[in-house]
PDB file of N, CA and C in Angstrom:
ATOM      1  N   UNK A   1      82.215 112.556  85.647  1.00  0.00           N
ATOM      2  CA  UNK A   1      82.202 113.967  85.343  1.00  0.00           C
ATOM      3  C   UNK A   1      81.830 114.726  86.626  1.00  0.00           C
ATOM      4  N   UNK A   2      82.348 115.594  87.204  1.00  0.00           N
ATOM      5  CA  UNK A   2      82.274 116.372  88.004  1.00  0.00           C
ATOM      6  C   UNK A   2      80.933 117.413  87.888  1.00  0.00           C
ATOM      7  N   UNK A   3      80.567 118.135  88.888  1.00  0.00           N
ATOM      8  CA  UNK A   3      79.375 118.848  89.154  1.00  0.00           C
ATOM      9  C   UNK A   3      79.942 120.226  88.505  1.00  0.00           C
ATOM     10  N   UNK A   4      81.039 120.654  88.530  1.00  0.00           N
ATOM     11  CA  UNK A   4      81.156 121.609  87.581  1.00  0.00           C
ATOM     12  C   UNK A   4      81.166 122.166  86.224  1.00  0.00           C
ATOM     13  N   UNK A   5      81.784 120.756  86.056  1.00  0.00           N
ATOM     14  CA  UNK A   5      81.760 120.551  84.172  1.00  0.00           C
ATOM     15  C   UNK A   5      80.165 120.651  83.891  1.00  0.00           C
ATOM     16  N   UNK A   6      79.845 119.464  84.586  1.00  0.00           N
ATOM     17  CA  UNK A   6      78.207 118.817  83.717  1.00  0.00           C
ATOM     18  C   UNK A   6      77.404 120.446  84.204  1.00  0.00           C
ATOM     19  N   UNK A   7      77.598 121.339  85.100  1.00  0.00           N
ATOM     20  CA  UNK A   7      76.903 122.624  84.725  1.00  0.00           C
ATOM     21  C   UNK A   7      77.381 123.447  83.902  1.00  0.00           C
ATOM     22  N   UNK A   8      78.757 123.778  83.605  1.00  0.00           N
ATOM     23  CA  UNK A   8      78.958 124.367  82.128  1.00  0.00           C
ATOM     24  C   UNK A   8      78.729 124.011  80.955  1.00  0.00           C
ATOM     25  N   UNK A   9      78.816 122.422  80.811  1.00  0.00           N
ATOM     26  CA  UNK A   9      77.791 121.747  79.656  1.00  0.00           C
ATOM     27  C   UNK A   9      76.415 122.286  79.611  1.00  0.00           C
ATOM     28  N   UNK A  10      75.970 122.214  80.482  1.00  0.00           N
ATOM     29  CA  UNK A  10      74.259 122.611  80.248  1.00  0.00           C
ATOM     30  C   UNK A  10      73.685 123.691  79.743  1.00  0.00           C
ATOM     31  N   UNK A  11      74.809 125.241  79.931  1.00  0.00           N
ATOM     32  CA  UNK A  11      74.845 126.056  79.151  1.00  0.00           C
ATOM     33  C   UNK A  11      75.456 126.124  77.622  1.00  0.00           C
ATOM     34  N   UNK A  12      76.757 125.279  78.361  1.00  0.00           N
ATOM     35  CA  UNK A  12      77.542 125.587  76.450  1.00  0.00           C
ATOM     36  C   UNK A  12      76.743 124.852  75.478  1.00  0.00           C
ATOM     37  N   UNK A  13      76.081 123.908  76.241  1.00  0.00           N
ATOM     38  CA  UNK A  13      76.340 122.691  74.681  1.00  0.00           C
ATOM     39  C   UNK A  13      74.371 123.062  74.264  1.00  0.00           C
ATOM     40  N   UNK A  14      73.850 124.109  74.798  1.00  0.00           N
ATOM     41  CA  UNK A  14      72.922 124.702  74.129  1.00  0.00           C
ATOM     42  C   UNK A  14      72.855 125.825  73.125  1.00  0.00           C
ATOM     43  N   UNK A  15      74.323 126.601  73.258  1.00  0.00           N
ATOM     44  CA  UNK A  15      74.642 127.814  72.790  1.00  0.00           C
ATOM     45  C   UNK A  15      74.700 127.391  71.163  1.00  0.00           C
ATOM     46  N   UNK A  16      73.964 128.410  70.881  1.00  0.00           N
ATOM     47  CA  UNK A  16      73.424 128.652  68.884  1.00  0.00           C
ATOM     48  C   UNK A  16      74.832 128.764  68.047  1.00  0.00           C
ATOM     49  N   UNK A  17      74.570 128.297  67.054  1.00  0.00           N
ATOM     50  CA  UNK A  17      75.543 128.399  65.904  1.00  0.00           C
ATOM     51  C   UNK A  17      75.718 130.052  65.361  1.00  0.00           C
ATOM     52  N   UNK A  18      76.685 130.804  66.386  1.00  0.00           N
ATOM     53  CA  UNK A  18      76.965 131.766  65.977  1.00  0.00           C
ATOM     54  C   UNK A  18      78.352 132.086  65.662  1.00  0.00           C
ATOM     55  N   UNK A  19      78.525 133.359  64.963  1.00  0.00           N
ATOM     56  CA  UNK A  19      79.574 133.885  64.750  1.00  0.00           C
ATOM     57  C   UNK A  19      80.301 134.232  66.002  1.00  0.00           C
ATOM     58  N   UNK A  20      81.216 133.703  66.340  1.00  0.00           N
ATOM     59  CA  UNK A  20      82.375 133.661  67.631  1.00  0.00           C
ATOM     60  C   UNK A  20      82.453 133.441  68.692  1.00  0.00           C
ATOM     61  N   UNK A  21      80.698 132.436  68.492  1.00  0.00           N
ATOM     62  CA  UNK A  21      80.447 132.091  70.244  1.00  0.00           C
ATOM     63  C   UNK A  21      81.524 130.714  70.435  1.00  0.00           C
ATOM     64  N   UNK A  22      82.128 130.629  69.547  1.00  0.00           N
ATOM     65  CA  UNK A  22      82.990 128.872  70.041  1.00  0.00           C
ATOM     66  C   UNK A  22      84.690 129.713  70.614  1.00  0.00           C
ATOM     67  N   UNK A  23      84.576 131.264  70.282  1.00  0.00           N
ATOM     68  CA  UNK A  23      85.882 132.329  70.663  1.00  0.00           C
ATOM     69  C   UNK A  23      85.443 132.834  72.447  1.00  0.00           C
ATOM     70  N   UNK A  24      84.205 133.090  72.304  1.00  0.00           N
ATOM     71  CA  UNK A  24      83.538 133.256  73.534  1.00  0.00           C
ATOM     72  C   UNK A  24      83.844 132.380  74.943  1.00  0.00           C
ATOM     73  N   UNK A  25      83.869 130.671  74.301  1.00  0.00           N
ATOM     74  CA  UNK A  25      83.739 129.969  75.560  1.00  0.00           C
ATOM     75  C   UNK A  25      85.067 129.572  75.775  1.00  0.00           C
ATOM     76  N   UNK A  26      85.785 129.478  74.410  1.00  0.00           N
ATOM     77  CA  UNK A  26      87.224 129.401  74.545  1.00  0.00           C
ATOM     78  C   UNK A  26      88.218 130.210  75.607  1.00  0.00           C
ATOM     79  N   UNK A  27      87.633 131.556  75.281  1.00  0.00           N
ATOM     80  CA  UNK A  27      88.148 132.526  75.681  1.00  0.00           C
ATOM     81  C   UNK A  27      88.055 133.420  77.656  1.00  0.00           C
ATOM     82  N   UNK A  28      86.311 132.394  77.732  1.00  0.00           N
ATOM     83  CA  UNK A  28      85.915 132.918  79.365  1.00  0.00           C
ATOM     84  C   UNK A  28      85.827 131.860  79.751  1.00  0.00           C
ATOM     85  N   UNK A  29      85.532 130.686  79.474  1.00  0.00           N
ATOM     86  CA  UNK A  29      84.576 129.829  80.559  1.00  0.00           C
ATOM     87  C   UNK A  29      85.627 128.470  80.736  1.00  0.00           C
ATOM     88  N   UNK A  30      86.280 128.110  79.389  1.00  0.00           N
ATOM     89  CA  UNK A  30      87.078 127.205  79.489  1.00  0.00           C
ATOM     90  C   UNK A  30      88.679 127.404  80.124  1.00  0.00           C
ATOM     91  N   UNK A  31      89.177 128.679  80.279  1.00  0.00           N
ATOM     92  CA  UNK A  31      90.124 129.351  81.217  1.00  0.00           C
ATOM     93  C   UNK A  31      89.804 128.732  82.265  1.00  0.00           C
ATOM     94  N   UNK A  32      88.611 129.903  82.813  1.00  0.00           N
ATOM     95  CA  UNK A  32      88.241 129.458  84.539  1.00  0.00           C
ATOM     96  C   UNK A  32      87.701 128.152  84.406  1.00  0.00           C
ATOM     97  N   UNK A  33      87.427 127.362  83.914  1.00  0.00           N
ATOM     98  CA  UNK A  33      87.378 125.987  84.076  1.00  0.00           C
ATOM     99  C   UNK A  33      88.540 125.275  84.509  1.00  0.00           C
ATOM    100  N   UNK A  34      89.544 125.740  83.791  1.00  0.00           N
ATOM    101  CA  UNK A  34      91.079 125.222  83.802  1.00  0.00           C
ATOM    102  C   UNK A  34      91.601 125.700  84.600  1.00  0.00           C
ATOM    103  N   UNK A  35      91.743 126.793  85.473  1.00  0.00           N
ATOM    104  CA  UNK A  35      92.280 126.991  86.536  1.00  0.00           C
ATOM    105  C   UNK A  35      92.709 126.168  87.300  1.00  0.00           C
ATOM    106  N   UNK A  36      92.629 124.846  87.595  1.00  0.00           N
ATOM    107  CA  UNK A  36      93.125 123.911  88.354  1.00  0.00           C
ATOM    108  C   UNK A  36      93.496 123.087  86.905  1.00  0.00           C
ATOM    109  N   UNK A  37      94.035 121.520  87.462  1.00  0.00           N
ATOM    110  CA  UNK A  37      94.298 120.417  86.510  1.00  0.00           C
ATOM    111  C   UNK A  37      93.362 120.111  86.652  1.00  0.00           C
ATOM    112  N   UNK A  38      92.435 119.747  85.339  1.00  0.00           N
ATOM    113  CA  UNK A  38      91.381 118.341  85.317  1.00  0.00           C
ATOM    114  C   UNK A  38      91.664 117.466  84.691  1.00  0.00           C
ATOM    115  N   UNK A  39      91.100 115.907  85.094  1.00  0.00           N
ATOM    116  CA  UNK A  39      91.390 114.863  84.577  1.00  0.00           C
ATOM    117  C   UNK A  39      90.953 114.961  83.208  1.00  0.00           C
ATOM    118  N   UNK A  40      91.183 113.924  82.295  1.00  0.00           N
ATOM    119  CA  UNK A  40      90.191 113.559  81.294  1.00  0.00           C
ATOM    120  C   UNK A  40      88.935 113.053  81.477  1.00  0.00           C
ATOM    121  N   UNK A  41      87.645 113.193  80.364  1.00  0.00           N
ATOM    122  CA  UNK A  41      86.626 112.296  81.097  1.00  0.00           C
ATOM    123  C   UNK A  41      86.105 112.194  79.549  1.00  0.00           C
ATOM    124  N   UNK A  42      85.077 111.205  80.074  1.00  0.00           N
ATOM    125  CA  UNK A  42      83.891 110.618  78.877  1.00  0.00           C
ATOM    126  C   UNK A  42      82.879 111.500  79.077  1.00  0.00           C
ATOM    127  N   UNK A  43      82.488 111.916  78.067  1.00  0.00           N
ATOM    128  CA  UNK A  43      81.268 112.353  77.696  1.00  0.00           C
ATOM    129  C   UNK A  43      80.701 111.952  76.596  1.00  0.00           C
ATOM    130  N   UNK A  44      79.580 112.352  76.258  1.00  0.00           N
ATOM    131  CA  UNK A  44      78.603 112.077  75.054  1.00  0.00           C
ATOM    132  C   UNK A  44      78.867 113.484  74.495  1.00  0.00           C
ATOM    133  N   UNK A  45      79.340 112.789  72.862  1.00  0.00           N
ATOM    134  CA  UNK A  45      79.494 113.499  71.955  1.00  0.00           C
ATOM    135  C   UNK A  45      78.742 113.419  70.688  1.00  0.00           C
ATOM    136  N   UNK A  46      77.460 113.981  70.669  1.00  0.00           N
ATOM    137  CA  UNK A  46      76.686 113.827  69.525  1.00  0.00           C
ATOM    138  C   UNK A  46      76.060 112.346  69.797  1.00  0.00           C
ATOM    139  N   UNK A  47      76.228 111.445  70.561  1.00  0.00           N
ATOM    140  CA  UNK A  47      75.632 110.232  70.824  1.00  0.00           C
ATOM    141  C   UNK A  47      76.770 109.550  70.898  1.00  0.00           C
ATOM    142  N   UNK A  48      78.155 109.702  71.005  1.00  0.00           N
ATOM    143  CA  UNK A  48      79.186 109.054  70.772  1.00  0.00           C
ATOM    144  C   UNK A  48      79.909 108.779  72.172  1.00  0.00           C
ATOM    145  N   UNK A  49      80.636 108.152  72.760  1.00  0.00           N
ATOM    146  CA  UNK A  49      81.176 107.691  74.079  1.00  0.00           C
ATOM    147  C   UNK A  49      82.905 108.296  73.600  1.00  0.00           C
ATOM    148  N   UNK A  50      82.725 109.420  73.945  1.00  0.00           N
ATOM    149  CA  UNK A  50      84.479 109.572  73.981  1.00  0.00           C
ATOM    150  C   UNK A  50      85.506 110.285  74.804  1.00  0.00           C
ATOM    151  N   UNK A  51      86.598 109.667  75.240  1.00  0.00           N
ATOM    152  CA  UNK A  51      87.844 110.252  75.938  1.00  0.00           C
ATOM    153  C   UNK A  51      87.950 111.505  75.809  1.00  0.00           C
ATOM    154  N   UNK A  52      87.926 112.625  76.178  1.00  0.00           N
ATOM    155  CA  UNK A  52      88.319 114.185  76.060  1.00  0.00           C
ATOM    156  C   UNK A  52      88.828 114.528  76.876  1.00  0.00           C
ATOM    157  N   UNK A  53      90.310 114.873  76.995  1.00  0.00           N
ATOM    158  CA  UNK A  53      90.711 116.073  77.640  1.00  0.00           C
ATOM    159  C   UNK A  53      90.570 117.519  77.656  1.00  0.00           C
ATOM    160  N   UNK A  54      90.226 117.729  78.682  1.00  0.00           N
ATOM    161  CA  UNK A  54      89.868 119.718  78.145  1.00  0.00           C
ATOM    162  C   UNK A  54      90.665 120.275  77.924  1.00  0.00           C
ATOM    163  N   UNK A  55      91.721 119.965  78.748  1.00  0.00           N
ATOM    164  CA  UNK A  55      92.704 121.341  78.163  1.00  0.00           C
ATOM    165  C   UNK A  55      93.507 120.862  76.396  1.00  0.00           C
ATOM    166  N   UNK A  56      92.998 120.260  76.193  1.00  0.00           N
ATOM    167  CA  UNK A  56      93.234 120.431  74.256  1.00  0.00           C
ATOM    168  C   UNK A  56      92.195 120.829  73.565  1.00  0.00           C
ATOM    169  N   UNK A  57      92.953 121.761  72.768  1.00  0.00           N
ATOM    170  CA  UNK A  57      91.707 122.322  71.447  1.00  0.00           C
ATOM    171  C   UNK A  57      90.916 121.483  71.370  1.00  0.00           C
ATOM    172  N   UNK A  58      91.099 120.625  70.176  1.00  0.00           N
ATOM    173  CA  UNK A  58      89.862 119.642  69.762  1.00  0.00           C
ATOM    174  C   UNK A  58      88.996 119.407  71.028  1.00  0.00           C
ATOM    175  N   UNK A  59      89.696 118.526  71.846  1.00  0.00           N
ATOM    176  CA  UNK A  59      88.953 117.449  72.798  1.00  0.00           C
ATOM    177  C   UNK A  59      88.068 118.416  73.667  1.00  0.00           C
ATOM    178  N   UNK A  60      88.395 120.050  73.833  1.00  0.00           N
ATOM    179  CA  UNK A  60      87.578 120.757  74.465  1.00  0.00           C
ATOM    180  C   UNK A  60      86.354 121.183  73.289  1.00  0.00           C
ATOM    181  N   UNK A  61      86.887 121.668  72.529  1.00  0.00           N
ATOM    182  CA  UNK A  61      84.947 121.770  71.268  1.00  0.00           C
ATOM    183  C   UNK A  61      84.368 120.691  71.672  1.00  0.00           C
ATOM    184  N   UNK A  62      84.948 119.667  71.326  1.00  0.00           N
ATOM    185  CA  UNK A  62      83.784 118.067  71.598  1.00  0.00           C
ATOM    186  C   UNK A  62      83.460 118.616  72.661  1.00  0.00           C
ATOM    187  N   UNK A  63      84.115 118.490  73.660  1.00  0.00           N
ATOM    188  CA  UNK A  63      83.113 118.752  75.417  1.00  0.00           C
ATOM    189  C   UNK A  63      82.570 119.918  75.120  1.00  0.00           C
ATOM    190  N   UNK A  64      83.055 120.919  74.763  1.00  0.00           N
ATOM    191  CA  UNK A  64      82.322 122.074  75.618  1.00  0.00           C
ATOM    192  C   UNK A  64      81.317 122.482  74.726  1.00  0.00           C
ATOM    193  N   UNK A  65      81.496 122.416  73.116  1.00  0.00           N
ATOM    194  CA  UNK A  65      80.278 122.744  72.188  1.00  0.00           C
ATOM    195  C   UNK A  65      80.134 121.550  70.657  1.00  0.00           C
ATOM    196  N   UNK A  66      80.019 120.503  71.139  1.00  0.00           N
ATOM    197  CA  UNK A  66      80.167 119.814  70.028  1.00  0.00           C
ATOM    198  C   UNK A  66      79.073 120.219  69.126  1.00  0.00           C
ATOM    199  N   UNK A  67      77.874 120.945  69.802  1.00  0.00           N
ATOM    200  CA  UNK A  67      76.748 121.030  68.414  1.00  0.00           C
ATOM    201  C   UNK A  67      77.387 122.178  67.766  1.00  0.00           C
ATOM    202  N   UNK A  68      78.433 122.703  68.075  1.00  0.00           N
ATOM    203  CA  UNK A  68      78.781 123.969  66.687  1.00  0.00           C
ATOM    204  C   UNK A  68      80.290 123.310  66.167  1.00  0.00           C
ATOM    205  N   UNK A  69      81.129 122.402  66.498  1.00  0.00           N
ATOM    206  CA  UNK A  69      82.573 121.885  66.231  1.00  0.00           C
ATOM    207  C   UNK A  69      81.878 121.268  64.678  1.00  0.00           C
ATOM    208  N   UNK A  70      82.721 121.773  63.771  1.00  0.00           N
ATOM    209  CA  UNK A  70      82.913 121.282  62.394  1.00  0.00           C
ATOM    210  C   UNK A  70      81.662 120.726  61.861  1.00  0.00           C
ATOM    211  N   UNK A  71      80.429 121.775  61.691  1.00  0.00           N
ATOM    212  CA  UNK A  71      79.083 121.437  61.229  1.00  0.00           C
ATOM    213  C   UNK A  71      79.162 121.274  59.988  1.00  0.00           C
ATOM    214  N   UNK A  72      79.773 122.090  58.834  1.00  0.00           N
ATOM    215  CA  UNK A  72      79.688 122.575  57.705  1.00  0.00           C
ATOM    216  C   UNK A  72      80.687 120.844  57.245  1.00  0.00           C
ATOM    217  N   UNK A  73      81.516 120.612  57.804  1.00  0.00           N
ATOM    218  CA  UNK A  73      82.051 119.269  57.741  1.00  0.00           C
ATOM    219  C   UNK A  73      81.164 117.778  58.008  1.00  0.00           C
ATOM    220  N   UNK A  74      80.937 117.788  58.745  1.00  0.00           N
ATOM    221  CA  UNK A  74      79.787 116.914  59.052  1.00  0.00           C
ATOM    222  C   UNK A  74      78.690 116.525  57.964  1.00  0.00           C
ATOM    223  N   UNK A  75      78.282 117.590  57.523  1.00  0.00           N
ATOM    224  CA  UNK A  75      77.017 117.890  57.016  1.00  0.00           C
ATOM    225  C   UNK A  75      77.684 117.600  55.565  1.00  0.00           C
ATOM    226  N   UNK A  76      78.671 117.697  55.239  1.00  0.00           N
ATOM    227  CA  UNK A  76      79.465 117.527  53.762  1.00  0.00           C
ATOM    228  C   UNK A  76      79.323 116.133  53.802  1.00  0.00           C
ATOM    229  N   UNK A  77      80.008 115.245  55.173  1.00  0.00           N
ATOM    230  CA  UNK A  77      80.368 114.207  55.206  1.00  0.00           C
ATOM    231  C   UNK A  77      78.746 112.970  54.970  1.00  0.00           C
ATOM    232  N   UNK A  78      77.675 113.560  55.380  1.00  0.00           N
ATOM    233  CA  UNK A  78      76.409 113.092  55.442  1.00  0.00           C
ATOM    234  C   UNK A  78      75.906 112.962  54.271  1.00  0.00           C
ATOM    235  N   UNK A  79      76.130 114.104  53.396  1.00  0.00           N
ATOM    236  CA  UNK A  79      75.724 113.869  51.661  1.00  0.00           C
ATOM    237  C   UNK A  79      76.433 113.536  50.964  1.00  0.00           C
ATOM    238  N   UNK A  80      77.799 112.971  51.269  1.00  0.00           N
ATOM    239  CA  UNK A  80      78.738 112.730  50.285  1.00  0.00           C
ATOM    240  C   UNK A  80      78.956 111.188  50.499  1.00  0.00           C
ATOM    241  N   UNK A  81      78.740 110.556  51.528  1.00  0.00           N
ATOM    242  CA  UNK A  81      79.510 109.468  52.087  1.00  0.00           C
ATOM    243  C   UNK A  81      78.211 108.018  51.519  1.00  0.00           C
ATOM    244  N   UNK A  82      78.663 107.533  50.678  1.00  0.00           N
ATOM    245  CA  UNK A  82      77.799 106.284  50.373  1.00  0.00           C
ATOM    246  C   UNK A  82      77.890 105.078  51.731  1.00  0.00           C
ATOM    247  N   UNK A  83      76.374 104.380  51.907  1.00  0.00           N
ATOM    248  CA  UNK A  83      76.628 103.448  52.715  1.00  0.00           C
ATOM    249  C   UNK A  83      77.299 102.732  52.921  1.00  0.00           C
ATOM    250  N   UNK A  84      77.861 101.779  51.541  1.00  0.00           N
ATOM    251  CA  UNK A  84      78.867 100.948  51.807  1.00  0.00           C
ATOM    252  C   UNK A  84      80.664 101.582  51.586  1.00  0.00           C
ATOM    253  N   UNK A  85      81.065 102.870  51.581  1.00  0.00           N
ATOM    254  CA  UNK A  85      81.797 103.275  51.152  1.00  0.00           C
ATOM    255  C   UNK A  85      83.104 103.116  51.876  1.00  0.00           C
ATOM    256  N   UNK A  86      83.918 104.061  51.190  1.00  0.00           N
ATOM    257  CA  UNK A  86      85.297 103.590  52.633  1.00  0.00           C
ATOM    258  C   UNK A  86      85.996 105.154  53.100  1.00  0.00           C
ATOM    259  N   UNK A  87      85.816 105.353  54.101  1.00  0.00           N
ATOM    260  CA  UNK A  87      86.513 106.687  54.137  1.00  0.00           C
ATOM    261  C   UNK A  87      88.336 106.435  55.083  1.00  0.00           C
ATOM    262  N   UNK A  88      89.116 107.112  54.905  1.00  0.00           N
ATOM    263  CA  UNK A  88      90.245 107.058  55.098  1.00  0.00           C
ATOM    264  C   UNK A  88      90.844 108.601  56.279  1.00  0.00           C
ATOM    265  N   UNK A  89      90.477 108.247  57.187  1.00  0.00           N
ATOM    266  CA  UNK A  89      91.362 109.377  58.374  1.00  0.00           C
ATOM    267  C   UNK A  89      92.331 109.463  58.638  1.00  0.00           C
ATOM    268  N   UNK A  90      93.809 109.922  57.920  1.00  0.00           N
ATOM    269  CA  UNK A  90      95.086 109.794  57.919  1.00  0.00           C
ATOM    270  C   UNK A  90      95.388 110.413  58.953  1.00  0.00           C
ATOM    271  N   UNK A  91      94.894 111.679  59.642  1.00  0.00           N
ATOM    272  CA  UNK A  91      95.178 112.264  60.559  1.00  0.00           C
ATOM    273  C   UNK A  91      94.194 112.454  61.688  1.00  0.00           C
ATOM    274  N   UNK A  92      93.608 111.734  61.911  1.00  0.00           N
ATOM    275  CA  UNK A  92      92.439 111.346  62.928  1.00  0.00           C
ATOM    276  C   UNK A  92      92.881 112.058  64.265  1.00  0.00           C
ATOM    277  N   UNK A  93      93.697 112.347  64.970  1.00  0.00           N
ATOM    278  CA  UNK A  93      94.080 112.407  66.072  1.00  0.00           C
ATOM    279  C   UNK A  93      93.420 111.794  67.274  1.00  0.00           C
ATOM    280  N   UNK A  94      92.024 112.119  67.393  1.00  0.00           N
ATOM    281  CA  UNK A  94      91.351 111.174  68.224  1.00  0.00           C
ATOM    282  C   UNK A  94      90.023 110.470  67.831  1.00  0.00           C
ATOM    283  N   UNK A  95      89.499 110.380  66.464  1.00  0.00           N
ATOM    284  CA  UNK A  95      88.918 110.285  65.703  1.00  0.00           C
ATOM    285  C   UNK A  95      87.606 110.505  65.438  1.00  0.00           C
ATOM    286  N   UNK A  96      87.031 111.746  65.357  1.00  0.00           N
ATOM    287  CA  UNK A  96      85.958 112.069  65.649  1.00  0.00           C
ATOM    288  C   UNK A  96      85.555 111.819  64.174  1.00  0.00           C
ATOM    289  N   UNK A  97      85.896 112.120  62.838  1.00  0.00           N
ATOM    290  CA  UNK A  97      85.517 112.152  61.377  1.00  0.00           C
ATOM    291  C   UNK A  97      85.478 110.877  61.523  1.00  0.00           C
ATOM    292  N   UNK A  98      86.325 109.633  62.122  1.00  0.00           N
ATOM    293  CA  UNK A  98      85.829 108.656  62.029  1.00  0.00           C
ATOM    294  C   UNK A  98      84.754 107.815  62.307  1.00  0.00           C
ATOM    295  N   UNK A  99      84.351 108.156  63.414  1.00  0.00           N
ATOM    296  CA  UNK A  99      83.184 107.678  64.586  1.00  0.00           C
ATOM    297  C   UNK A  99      82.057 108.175  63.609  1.00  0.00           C
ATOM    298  N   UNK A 100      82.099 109.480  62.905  1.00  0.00           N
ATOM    299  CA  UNK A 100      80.675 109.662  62.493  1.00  0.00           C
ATOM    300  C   UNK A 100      80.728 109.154  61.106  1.00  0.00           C
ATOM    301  N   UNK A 101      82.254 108.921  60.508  1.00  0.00           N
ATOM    302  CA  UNK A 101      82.046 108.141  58.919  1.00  0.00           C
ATOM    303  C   UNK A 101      81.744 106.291  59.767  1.00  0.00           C
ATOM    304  N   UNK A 102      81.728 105.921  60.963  1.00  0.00           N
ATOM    305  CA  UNK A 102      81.177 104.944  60.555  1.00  0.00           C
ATOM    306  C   UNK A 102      79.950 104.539  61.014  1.00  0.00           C
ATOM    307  N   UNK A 103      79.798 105.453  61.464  1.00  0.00           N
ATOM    308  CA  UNK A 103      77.916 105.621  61.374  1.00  0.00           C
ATOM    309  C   UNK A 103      77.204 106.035  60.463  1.00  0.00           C
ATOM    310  N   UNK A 104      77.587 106.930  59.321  1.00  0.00           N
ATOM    311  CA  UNK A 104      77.193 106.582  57.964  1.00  0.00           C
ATOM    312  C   UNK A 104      77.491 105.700  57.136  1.00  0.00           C
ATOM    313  N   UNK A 105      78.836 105.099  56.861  1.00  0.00           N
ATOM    314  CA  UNK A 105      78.921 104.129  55.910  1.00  0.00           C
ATOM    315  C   UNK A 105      78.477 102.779  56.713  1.00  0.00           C
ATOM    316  N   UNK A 106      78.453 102.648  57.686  1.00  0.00           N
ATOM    317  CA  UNK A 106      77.637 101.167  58.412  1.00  0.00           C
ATOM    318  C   UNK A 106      78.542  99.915  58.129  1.00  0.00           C
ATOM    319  N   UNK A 107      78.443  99.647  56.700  1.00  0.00           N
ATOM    320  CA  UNK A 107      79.064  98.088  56.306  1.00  0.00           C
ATOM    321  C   UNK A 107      79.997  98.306  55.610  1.00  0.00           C
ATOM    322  N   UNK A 108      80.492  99.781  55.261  1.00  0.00           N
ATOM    323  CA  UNK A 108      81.857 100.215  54.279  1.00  0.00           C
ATOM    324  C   UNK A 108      82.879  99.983  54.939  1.00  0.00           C
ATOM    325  N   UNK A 109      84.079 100.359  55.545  1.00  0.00           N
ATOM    326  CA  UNK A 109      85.017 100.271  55.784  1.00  0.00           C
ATOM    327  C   UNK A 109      85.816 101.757  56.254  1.00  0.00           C
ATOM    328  N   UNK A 110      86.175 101.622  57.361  1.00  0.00           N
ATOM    329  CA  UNK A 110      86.821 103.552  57.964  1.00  0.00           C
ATOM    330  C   UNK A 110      88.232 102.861  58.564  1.00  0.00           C
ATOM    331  N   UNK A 111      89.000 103.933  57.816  1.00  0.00           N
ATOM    332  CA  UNK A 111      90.570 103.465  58.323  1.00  0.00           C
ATOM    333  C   UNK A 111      90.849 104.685  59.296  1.00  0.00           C
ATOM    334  N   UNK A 112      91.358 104.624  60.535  1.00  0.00           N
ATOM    335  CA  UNK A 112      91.613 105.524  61.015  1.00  0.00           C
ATOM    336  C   UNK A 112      93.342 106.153  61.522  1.00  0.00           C
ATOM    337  N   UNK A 113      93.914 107.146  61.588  1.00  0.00           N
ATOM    338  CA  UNK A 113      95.449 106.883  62.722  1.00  0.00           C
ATOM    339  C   UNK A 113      94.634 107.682  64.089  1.00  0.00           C
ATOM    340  N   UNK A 114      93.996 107.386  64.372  1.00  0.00           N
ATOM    341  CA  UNK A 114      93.433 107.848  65.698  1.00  0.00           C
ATOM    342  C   UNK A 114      94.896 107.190  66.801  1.00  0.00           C
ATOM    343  N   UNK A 115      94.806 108.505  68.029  1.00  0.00           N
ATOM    344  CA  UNK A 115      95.690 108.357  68.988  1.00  0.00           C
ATOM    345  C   UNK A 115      95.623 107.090  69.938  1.00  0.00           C
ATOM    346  N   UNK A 116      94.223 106.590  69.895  1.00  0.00           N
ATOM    347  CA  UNK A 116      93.500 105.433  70.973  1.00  0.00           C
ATOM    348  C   UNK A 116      92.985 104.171  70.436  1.00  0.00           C
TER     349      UNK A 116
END
């Protein structure tokens, strides 16, 4: 990860669960970020090791604000999901619903179509 990214992380990925701050970084910081090509890179996502490209929707929330990307989802997925259960990601794209259904179900079973 480059010295530029890992300092726009340090701001974004503190920024509060508000109303249109994920329009905010979309809109200023991840532009001028992109101004050139960047590679893909690994980062830590919620504790997770994953591939992100920035210049895609998804793969940029994970980088740039994963503590506000699909909370209200998450948080569904945490009270709903039995330990041994099986959850099914038909459209995974890079599988983030998966990674965290199989850290809740543990010994259940997660099918994914993830891209990787």
């Amino acid at each position: 990860m480059d010295k530029e990214l890992a300092l726009y992380l340090r701001f974004t990925r503190r920024l509060p669960s508000l109303p249109r701050i994920s329009a905010i970084v979309n809109r200023l910081l991840k532009p001028f970020y992109l101004r050139k090509p960047r590679p893909t890179v690994t980062a830590d996502v919620d504790g997770l090791s994953m591939e992100l490209n920035p210049a895609e929707a998804v793969d940029g929330a994970l980088l740039f604000y994963p503590q506000i990307y699909d909370r209200p989802e998450i948080a569904f997925m945490k009270q709903h999901l039995p330990a041994g259960g099986v959850f099914i990601d038909a459209g995974a794209y890079i599988g983030y619903y998966s990674l965290q259904a199989a850290r809740l179900i543990r010994s259940g079973q997660v099918r994914s179509g993830a891209r990787y």
